[in-house]
Each structure stands twice: as C-alpha cells, then as structure tokens.
N, C-alpha and C. Protein backbone atom coordinates (compact mmCIF):
# COMPACT_ATOMS: atom_id res chain seq x y z
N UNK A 1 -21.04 -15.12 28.53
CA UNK A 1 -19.61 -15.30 28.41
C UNK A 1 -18.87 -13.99 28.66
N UNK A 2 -19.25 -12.79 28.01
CA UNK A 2 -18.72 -11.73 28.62
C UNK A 2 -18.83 -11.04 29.37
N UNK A 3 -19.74 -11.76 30.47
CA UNK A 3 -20.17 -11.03 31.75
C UNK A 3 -18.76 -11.63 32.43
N UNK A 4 -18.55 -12.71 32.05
CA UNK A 4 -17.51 -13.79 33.46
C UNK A 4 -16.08 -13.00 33.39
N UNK A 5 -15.21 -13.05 34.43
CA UNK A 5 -14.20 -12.63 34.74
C UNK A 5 -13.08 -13.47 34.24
N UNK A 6 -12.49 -13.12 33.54
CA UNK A 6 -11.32 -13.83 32.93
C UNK A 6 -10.15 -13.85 33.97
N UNK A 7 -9.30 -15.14 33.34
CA UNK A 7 -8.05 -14.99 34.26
C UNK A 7 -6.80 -13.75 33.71
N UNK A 8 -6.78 -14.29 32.35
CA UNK A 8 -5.95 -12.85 32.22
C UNK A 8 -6.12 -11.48 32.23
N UNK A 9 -5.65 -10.89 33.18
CA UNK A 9 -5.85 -9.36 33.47
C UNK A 9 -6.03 -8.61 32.06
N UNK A 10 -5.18 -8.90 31.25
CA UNK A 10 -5.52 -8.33 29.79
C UNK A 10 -6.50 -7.99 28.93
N UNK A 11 -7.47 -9.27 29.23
CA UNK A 11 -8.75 -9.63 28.46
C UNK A 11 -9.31 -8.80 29.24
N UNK A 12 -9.19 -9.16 30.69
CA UNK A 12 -10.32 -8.68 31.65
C UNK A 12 -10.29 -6.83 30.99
N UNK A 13 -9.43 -6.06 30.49
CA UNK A 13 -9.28 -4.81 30.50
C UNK A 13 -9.75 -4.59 29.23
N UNK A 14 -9.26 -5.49 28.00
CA UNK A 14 -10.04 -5.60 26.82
C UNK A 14 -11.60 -5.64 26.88
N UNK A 15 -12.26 -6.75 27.63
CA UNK A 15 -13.54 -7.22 28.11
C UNK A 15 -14.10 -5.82 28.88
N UNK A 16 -13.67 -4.97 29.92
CA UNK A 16 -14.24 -4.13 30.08
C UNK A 16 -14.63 -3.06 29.00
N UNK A 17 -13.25 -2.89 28.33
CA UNK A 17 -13.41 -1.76 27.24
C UNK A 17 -14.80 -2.28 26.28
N UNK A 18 -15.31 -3.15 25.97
CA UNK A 18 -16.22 -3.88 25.29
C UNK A 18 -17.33 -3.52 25.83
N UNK A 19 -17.44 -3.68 27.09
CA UNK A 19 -18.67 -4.09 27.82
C UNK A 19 -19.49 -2.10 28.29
N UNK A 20 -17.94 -1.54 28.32
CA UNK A 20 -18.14 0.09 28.60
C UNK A 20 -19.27 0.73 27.20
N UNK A 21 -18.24 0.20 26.16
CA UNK A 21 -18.64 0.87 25.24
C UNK A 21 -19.88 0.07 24.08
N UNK A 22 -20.14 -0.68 24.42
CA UNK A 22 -21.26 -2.43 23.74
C UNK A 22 -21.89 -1.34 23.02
N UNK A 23 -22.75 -0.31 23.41
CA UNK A 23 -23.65 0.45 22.36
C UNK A 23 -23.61 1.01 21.62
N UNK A 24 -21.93 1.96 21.68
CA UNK A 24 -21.14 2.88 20.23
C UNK A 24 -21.00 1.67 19.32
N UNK A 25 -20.23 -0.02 19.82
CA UNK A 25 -19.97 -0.64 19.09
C UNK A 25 -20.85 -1.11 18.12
N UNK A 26 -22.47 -1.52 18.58
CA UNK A 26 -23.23 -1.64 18.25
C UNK A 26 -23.97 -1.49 16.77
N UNK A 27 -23.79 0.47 17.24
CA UNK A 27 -24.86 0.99 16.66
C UNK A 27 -25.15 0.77 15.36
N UNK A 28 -24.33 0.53 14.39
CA UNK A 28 -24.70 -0.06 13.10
C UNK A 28 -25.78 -0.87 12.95
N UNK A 29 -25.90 -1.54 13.82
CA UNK A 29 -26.89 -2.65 13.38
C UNK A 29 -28.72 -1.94 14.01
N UNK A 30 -28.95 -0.70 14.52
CA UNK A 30 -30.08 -0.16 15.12
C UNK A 30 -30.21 1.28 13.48
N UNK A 31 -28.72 1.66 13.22
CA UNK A 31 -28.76 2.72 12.43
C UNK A 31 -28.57 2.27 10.88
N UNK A 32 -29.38 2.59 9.79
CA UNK A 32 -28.61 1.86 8.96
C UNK A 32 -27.59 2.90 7.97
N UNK A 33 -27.43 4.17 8.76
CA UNK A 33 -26.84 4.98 8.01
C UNK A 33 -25.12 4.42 8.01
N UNK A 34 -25.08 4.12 9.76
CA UNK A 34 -23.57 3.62 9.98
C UNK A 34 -23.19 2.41 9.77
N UNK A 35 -21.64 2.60 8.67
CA UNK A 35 -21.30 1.42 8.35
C UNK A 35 -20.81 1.05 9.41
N UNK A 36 -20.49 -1.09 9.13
CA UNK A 36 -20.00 -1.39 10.09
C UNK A 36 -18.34 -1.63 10.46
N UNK A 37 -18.01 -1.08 9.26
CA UNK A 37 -16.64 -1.01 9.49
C UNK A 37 -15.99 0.53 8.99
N UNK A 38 -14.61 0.62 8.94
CA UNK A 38 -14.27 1.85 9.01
C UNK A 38 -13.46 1.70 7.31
N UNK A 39 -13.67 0.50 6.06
CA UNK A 39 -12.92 0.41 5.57
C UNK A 39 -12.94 1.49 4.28
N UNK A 40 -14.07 2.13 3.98
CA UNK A 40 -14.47 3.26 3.34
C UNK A 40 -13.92 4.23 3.57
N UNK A 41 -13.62 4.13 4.97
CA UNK A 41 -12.93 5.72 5.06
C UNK A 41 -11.36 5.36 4.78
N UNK A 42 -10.60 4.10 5.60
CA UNK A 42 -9.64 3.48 5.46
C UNK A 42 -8.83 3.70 4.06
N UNK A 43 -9.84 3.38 2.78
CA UNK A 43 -9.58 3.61 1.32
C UNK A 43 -9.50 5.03 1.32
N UNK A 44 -10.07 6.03 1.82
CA UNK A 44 -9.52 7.06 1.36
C UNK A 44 -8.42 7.91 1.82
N UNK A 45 -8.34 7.74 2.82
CA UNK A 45 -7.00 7.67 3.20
C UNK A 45 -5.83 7.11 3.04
N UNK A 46 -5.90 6.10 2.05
CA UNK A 46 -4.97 5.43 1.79
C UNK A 46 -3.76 6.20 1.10
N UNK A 47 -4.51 6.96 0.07
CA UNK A 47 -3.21 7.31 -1.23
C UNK A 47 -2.53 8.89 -0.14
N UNK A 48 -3.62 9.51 0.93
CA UNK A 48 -2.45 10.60 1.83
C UNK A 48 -1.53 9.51 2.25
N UNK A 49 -1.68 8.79 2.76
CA UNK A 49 -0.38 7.85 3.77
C UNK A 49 0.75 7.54 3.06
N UNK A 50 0.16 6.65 1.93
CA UNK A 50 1.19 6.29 0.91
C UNK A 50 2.44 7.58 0.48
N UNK A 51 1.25 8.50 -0.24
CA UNK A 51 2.16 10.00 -0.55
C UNK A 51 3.12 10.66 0.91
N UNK A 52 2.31 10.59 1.62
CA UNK A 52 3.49 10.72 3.10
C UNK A 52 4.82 9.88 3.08
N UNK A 53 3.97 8.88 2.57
CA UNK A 53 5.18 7.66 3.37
C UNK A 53 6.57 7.79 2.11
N UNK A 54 5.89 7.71 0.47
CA UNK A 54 7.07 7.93 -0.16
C UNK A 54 7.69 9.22 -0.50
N UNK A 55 7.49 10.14 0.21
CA UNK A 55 8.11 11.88 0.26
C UNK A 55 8.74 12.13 1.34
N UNK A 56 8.65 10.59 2.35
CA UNK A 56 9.63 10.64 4.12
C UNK A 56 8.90 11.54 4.33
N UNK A 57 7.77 11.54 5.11
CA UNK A 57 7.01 12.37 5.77
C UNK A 57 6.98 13.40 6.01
N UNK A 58 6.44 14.25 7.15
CA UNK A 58 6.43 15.68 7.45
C UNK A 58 7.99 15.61 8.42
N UNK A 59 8.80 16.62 7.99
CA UNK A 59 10.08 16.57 9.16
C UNK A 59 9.89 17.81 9.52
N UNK A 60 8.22 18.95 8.59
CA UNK A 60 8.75 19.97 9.93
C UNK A 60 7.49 20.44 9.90
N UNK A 61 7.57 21.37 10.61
CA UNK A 61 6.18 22.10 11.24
C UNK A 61 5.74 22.77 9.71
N UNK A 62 6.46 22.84 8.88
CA UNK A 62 6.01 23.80 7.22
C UNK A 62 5.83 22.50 6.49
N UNK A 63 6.27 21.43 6.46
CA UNK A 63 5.88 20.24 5.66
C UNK A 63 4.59 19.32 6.26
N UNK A 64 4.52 19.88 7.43
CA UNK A 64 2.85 19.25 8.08
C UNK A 64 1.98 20.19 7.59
N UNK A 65 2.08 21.32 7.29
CA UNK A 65 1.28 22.65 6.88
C UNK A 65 0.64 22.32 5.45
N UNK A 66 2.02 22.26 4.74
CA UNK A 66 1.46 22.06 3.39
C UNK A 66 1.34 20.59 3.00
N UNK A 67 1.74 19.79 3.23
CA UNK A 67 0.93 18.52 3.70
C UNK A 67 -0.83 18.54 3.16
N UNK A 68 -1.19 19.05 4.97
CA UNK A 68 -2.41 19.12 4.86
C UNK A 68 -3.44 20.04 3.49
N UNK A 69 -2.89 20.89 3.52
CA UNK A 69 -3.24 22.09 2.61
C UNK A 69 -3.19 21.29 1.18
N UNK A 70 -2.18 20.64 0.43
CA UNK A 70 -2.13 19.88 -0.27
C UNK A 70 -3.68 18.78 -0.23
N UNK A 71 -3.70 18.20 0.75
CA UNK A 71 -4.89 17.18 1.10
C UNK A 71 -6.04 17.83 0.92
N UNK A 72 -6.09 18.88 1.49
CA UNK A 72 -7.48 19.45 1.28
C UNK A 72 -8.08 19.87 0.59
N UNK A 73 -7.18 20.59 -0.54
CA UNK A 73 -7.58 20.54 -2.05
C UNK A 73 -7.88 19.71 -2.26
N UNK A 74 -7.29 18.43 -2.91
CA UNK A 74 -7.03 16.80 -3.25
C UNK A 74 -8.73 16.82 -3.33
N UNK A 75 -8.87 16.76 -1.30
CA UNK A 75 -9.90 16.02 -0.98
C UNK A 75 -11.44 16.53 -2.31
N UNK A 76 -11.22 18.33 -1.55
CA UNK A 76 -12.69 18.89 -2.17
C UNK A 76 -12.47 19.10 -3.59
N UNK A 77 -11.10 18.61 -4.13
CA UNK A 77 -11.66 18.68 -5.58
C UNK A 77 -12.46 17.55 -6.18
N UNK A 78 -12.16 16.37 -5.91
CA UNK A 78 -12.43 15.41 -6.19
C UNK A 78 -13.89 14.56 -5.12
C-alpha cells in the first residue's frame, strides 16, 4: 500500500517523507532503549512552555538568556 502512488500530491509528499525515513521511524521496535514516542520528553517540557507562556514569553534577546539559564538550573537541580 505504501509503495502505490497516490492521487493526492500531498500524501504522495507525506508518503515519500515515510518511505525516506521508514528506518529512523522504526527503530524502536529493533532498539529497546528507544521509546516509541516522544511523550516523556513532551512532559518535561511541559511546565518551561507553560512558565513561558504565562510570563508572555521572551520579548528580548535578555529574556531568552535568562529564560534559558533559569531552565537549566530547574533542569540539573532536579
């Protein structure tokens, strides 16, 4: 089925991207170190986004700075 050529050009570009990459997508299931989804990492990222999102984000090149710097503590303390 995903060898065949679709009519919509869309899929067909989706369907390639699939077919390019079939073995990165894969690899979970050959490795059992890699999960198969990204939702582990997803959760930890969650509470930076949130804290971004309710402080109205970075508006400058010194609030992306300490931003991060902020995070990176966060991260390696915990």
């Amino acid at each position: 089925m995903i060898s065949q050529k679709l009519k919509d050009e869309k899929l067909n570009v989706i369907r390639a991207r699939i077919l390019k990459h079939i073995n990165e997508l894969l690899t979970f299931l050959d490795n059992p170190i890699v999960e198969p989804t990204n939702n582990r990492v997803e959760r930890q990222l969650r509470p930076n986004v949130i804290m971004r999102k309710i402080t109205f984000g970075n508006g400058s090149q010194t609030g992306v700075r300490n931003h991060t710097i902020e995070q990176c503590c966060f991260t390696v303390r915990s």
